[in-house]
Protein backbone atom coordinates (compact mmCIF):
# COMPACT_ATOMS: atom_id res chain seq x y z
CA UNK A 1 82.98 4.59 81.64
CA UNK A 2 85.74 5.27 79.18
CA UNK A 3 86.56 2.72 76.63
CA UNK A 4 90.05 3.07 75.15
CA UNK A 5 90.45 2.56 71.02
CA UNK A 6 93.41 1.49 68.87
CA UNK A 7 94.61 4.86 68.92
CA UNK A 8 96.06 5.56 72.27
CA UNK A 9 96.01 9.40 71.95
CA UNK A 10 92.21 9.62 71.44
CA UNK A 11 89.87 7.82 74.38
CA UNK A 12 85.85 7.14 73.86
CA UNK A 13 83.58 8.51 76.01
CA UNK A 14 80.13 7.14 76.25
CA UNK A 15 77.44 9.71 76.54
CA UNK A 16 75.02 9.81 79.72
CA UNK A 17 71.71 10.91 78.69
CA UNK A 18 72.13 14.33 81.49
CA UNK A 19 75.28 15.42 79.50
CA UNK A 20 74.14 18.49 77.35
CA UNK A 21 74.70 18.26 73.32
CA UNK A 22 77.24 20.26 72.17
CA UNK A 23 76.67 23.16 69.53
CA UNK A 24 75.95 21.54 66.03
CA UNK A 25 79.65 22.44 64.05
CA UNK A 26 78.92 25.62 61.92
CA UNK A 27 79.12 25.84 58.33
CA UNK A 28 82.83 26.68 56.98
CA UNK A 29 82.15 31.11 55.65
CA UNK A 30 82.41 31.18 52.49
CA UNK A 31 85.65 33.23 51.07
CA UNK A 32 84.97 37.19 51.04
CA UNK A 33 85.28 39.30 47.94
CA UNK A 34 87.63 42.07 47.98
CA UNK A 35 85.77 45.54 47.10
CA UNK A 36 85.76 46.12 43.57
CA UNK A 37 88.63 48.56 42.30
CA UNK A 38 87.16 51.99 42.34
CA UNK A 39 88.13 54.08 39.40
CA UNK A 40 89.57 57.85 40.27
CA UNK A 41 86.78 59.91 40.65
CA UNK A 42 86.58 63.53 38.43
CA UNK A 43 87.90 66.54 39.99
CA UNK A 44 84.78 68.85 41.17
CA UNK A 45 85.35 71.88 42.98
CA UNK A 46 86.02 70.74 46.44
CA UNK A 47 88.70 68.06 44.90
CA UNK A 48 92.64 67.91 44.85
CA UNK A 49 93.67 68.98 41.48
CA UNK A 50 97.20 68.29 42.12
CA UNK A 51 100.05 67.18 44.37
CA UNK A 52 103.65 68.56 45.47
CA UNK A 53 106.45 66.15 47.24
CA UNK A 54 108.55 67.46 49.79
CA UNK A 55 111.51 66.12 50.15
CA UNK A 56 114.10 67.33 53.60
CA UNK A 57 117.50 67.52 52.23
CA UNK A 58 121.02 66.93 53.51
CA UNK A 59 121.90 70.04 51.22
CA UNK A 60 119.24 71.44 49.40
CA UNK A 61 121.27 73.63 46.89
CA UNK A 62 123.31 70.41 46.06
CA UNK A 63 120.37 68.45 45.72
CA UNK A 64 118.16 71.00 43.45
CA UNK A 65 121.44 70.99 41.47
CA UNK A 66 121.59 67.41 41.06
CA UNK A 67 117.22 67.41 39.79
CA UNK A 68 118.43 70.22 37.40
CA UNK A 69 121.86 68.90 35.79
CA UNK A 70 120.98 64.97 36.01
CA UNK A 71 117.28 64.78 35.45
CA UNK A 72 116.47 68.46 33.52
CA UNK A 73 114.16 69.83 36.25
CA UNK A 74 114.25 73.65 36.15
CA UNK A 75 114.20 76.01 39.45
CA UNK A 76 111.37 77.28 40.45
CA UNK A 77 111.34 78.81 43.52
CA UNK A 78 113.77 79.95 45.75
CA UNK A 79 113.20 80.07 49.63
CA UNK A 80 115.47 82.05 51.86
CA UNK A 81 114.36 83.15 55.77
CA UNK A 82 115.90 86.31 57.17
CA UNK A 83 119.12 85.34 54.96
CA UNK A 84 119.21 82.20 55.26
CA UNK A 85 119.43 79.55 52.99
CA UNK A 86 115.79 77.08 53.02
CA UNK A 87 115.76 75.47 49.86
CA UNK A 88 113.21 75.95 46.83
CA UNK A 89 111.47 74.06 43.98
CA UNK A 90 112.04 72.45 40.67
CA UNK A 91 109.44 71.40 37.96
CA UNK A 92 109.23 69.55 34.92
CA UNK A 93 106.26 69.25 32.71
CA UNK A 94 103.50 69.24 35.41
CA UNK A 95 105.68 67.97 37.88
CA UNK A 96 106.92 69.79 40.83
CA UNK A 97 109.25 68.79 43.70
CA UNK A 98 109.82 70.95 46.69
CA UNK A 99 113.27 70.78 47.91
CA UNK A 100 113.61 72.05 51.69
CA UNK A 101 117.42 72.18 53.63
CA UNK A 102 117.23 70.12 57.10
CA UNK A 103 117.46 72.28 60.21
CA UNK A 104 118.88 69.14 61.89
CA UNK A 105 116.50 69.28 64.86
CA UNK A 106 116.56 65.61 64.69
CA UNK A 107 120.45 65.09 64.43
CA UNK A 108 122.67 65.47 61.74
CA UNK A 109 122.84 61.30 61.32
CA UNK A 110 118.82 61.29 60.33
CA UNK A 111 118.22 58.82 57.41
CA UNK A 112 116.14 60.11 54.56
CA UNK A 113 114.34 59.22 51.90
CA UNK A 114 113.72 55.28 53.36
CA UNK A 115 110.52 53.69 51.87
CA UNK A 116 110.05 56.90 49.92
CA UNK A 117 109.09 56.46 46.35
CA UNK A 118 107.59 58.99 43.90
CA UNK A 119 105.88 57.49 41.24
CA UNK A 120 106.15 60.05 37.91
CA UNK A 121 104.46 59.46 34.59
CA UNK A 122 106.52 60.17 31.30
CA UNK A 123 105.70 60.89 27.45
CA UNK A 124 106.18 58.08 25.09
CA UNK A 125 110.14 58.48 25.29
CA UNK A 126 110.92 56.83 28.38
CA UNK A 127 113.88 55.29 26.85
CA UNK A 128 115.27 58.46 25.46
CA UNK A 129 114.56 60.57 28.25
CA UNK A 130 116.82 57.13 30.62
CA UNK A 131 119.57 57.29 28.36
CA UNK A 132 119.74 61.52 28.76
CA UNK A 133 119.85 60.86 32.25
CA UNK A 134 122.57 58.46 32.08
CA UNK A 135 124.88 60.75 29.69
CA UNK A 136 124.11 63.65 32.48
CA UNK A 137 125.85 61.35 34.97
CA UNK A 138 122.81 59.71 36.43
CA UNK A 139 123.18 56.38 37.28
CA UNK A 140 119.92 54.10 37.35
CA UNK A 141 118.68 51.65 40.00
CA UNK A 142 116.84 49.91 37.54
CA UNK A 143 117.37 49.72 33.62
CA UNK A 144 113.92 50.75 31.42
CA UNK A 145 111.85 47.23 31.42
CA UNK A 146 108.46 46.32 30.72
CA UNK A 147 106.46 45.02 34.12
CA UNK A 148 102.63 45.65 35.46
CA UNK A 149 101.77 46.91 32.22
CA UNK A 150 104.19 49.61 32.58
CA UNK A 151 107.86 50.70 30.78
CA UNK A 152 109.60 51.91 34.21
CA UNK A 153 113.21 52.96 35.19
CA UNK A 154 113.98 53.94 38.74
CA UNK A 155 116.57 56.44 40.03
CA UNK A 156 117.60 57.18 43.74
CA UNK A 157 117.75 60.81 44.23
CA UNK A 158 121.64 62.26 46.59
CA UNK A 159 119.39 61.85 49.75
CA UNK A 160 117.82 58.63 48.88
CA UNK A 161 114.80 59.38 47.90
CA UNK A 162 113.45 56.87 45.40
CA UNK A 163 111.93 58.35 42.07
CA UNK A 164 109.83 56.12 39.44
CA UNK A 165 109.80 57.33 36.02
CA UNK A 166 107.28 55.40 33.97
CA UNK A 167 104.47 55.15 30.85
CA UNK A 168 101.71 52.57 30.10
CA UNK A 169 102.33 49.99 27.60
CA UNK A 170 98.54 50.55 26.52
């Protein structure tokens, strides 16, 4: 028989001795480690030594032009198919950007460069090398500032493609 307590939303029920015991209450699991960080490995010969971005352009000429004149990229390469127009490359230091003109197979209205972001390490000048981009006409998403243990400014490329420029502060 059920005996109600003081609480109305909880009843008592008295255990019959042919009622099975429930499952003792497990102990709570301890909180997991994350993996430790694994440090970059060293390239052997099977390894990626380095990596190219390629980035689809609403017009590729315009766009190399803007790497070139705003941020001091140099051509590289220059693609053209039967005559046509493709796009090319620019580089600066070791870094190299492939630039390639849309074909608009997937409309003209196609958004690019959302959560894109290219991460690129500088020399000790960050702040010099931001304020050349500025007098070139850049204009920066985010001012040079110390954060993560990094000096970073950030820069949205014509087709929104989001470019990092950054050092250590070690």
């Amino acid at each position: 028989m059920a005996k109600k307590s003081k609480n109305k939303s909880k009843t008592r029920v008295s255990k019959s001795k042919s009622r099975p015991k429930s499952k003792p209450k497990s102990k709570p699991k301890a909180a997991r480690k994350s993996a430790p960080v694994r440090r970059p490995a060293r390239a052997s010969g099977h390894s990626p030594l380095s990596v190219t971005p390629g980035f689809t352009a609403n017009d590729a000429a315009a766009t190399i032009k803007w790497y070139c004149d705003v941020l001091g990229f140099g051509r590289k390469d220059h693609w053209e198919i039967e005559g046509v127009y493709r796009g090319g490359s620019v580089t600066l230091g070791d870094v190299t950007i492939n630039i390639g003109q849309d074909d608009w197979k997937l409309g003209r209205d196609r958004v690019k460069g959302q959560g894109v972001r290219m991460y690129i390490t500088t020399g000790p000048d960050i702040d010099g090398y931001a304020a050349a981009i500025k007098a070139r006409g850049g204009t920066l998403d985010q001012e040079p500032q110390d954060e993560w243990g990094m000096r970073a400014f950030s820069i949205s490329d014509p087709d929104g493609y989001k470019l990092t420029f950054m050092r250590s502060l070690a």
